[in-house]
C-alpha atoms as a PDB file:
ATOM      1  CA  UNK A   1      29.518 -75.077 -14.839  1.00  0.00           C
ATOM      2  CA  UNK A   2      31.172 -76.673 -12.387  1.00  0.00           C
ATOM      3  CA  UNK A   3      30.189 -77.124  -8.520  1.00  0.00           C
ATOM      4  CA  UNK A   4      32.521 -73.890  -7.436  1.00  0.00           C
ATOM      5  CA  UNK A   5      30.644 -71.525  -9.815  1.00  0.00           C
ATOM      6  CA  UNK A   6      27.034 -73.087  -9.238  1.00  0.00           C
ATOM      7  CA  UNK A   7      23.954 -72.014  -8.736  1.00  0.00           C
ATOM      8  CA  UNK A   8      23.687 -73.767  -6.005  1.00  0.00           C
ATOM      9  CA  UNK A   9      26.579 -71.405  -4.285  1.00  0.00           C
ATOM     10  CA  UNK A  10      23.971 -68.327  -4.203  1.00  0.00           C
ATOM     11  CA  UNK A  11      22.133 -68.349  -0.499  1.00  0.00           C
ATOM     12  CA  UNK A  12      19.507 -66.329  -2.285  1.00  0.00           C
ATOM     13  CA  UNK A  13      16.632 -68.872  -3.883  1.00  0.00           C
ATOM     14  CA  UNK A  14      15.677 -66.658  -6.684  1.00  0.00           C
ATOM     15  CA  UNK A  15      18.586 -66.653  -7.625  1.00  0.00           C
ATOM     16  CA  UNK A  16      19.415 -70.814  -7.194  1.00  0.00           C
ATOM     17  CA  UNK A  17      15.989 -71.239  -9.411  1.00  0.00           C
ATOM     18  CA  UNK A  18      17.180 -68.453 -11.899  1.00  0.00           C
ATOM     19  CA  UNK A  19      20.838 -69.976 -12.356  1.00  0.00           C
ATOM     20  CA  UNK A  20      19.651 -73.608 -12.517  1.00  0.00           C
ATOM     21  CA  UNK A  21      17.080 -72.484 -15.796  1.00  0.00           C
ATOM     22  CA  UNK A  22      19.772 -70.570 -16.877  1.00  0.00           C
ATOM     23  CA  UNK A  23      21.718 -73.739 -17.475  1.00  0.00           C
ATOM     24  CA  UNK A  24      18.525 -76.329 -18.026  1.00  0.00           C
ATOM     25  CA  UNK A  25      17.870 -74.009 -20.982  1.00  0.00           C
ATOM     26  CA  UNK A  26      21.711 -73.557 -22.403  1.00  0.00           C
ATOM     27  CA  UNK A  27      21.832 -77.704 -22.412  1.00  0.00           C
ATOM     28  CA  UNK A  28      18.301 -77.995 -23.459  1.00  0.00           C
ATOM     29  CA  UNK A  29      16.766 -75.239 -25.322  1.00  0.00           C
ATOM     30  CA  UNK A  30      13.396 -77.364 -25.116  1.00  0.00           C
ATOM     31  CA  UNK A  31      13.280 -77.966 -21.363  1.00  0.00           C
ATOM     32  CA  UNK A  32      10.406 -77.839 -19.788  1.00  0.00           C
ATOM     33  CA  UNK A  33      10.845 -75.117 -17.405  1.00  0.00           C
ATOM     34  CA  UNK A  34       7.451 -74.220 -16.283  1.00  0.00           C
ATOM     35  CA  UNK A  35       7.683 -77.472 -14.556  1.00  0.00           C
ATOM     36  CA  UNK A  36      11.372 -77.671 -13.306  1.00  0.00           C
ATOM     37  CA  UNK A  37      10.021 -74.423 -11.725  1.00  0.00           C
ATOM     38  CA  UNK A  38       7.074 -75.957 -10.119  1.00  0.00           C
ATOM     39  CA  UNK A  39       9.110 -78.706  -8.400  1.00  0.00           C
ATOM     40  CA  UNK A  40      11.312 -76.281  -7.407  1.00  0.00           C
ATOM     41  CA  UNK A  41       8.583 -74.202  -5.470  1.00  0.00           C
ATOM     42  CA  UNK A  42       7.383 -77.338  -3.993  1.00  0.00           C
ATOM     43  CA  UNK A  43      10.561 -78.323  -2.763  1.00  0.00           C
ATOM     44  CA  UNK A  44      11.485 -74.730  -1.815  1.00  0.00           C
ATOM     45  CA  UNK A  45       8.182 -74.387   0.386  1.00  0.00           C
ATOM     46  CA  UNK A  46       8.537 -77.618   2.071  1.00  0.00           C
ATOM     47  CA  UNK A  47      12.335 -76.779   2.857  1.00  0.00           C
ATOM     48  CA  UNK A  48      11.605 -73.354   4.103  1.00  0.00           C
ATOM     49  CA  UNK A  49      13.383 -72.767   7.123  1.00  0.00           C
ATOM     50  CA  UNK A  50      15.540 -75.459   7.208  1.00  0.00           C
ATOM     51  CA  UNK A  51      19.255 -74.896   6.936  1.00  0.00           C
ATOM     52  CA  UNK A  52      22.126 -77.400   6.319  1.00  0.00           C
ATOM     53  CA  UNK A  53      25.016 -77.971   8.633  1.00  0.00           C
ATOM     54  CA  UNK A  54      26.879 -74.894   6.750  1.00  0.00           C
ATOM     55  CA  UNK A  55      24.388 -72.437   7.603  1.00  0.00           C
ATOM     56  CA  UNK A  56      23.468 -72.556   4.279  1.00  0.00           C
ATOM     57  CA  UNK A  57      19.387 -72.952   2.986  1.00  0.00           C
ATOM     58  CA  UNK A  58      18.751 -76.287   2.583  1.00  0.00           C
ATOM     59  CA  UNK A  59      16.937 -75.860  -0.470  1.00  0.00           C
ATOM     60  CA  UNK A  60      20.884 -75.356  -1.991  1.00  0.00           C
ATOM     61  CA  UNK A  61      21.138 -78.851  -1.885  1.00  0.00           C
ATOM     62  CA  UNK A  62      18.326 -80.114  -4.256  1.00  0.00           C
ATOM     63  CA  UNK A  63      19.302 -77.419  -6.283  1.00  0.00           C
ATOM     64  CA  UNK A  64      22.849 -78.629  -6.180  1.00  0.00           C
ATOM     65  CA  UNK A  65      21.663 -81.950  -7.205  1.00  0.00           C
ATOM     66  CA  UNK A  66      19.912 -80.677  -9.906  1.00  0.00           C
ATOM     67  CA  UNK A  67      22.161 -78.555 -11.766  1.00  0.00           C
ATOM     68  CA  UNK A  68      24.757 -82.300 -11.643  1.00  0.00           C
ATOM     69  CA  UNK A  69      21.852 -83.857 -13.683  1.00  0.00           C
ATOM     70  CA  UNK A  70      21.483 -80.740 -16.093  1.00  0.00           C
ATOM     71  CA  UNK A  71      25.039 -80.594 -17.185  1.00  0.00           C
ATOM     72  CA  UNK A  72      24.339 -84.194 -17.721  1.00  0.00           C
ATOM     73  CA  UNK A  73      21.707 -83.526 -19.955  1.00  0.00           C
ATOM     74  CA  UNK A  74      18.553 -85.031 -17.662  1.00  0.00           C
ATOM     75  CA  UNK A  75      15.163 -85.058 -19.067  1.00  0.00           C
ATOM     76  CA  UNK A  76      12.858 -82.833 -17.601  1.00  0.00           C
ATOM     77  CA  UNK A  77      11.613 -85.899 -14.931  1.00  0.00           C
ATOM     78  CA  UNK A  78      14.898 -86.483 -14.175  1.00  0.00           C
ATOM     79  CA  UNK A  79      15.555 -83.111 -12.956  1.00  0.00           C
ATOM     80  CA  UNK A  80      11.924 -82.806 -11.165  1.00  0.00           C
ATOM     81  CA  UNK A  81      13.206 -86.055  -9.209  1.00  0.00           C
ATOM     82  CA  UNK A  82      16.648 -84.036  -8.497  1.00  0.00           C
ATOM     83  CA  UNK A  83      15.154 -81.050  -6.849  1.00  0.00           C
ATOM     84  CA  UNK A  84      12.314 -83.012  -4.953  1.00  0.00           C
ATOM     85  CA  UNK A  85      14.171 -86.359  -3.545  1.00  0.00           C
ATOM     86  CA  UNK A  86      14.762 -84.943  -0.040  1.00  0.00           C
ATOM     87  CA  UNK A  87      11.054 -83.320   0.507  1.00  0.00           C
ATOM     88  CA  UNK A  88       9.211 -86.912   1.615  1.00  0.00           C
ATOM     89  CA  UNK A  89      12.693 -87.765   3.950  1.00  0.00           C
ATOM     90  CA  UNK A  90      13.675 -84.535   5.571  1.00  0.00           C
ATOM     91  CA  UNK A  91       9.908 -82.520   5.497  1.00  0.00           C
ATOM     92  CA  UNK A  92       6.689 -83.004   7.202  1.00  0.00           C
ATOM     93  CA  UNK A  93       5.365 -84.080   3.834  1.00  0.00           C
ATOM     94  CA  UNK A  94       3.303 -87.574   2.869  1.00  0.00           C
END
């Protein structure tokens, strides 16, 4: 997967979490994806309403961040870290 054909390219967030497992789990059948999904929800509710310069939900972004470090084979962590590194900078969370 490539950054053209994405995940990340969907505006709808069911789908960006559905398409990013998708892959987790084709790279690494043993993924953890209970909690990739958590930190996704965490990130998606503290990104709610926010929208990049595109338009776009911000919550693409993480997402797009995350599905880099799956095809590179991240760890679980790794990928947590991916889709949460812009809640403490660009939300109202401590």
């Amino acid at each position: 997967m490539n950054a053209t054909s994405s995940p990340a390219a969907s505006a709808d967030s069911g789908d960006l979490l559905a398409g990013l497992l998708r892959l987790v789990v084709s790279v690494r059948p043993d993924a953890d994806t209970g909690l990739i999904k958590s930190a996704y929800e965490v990130a998606a509710y503290w990104h709610q309403g926010q929208k990049r310069m595109s338009g776009d939900p911000y919550i693409s972004h993480p997402v797009a961040v995350a599905v880099i470090l799956a095809e590179t084979g991240a760890d679980d962590p790794t990928l947590c870290a991916g889709l949460l590194h812009d809640v403490v900078d660009d939300a109202p969370y401590t």
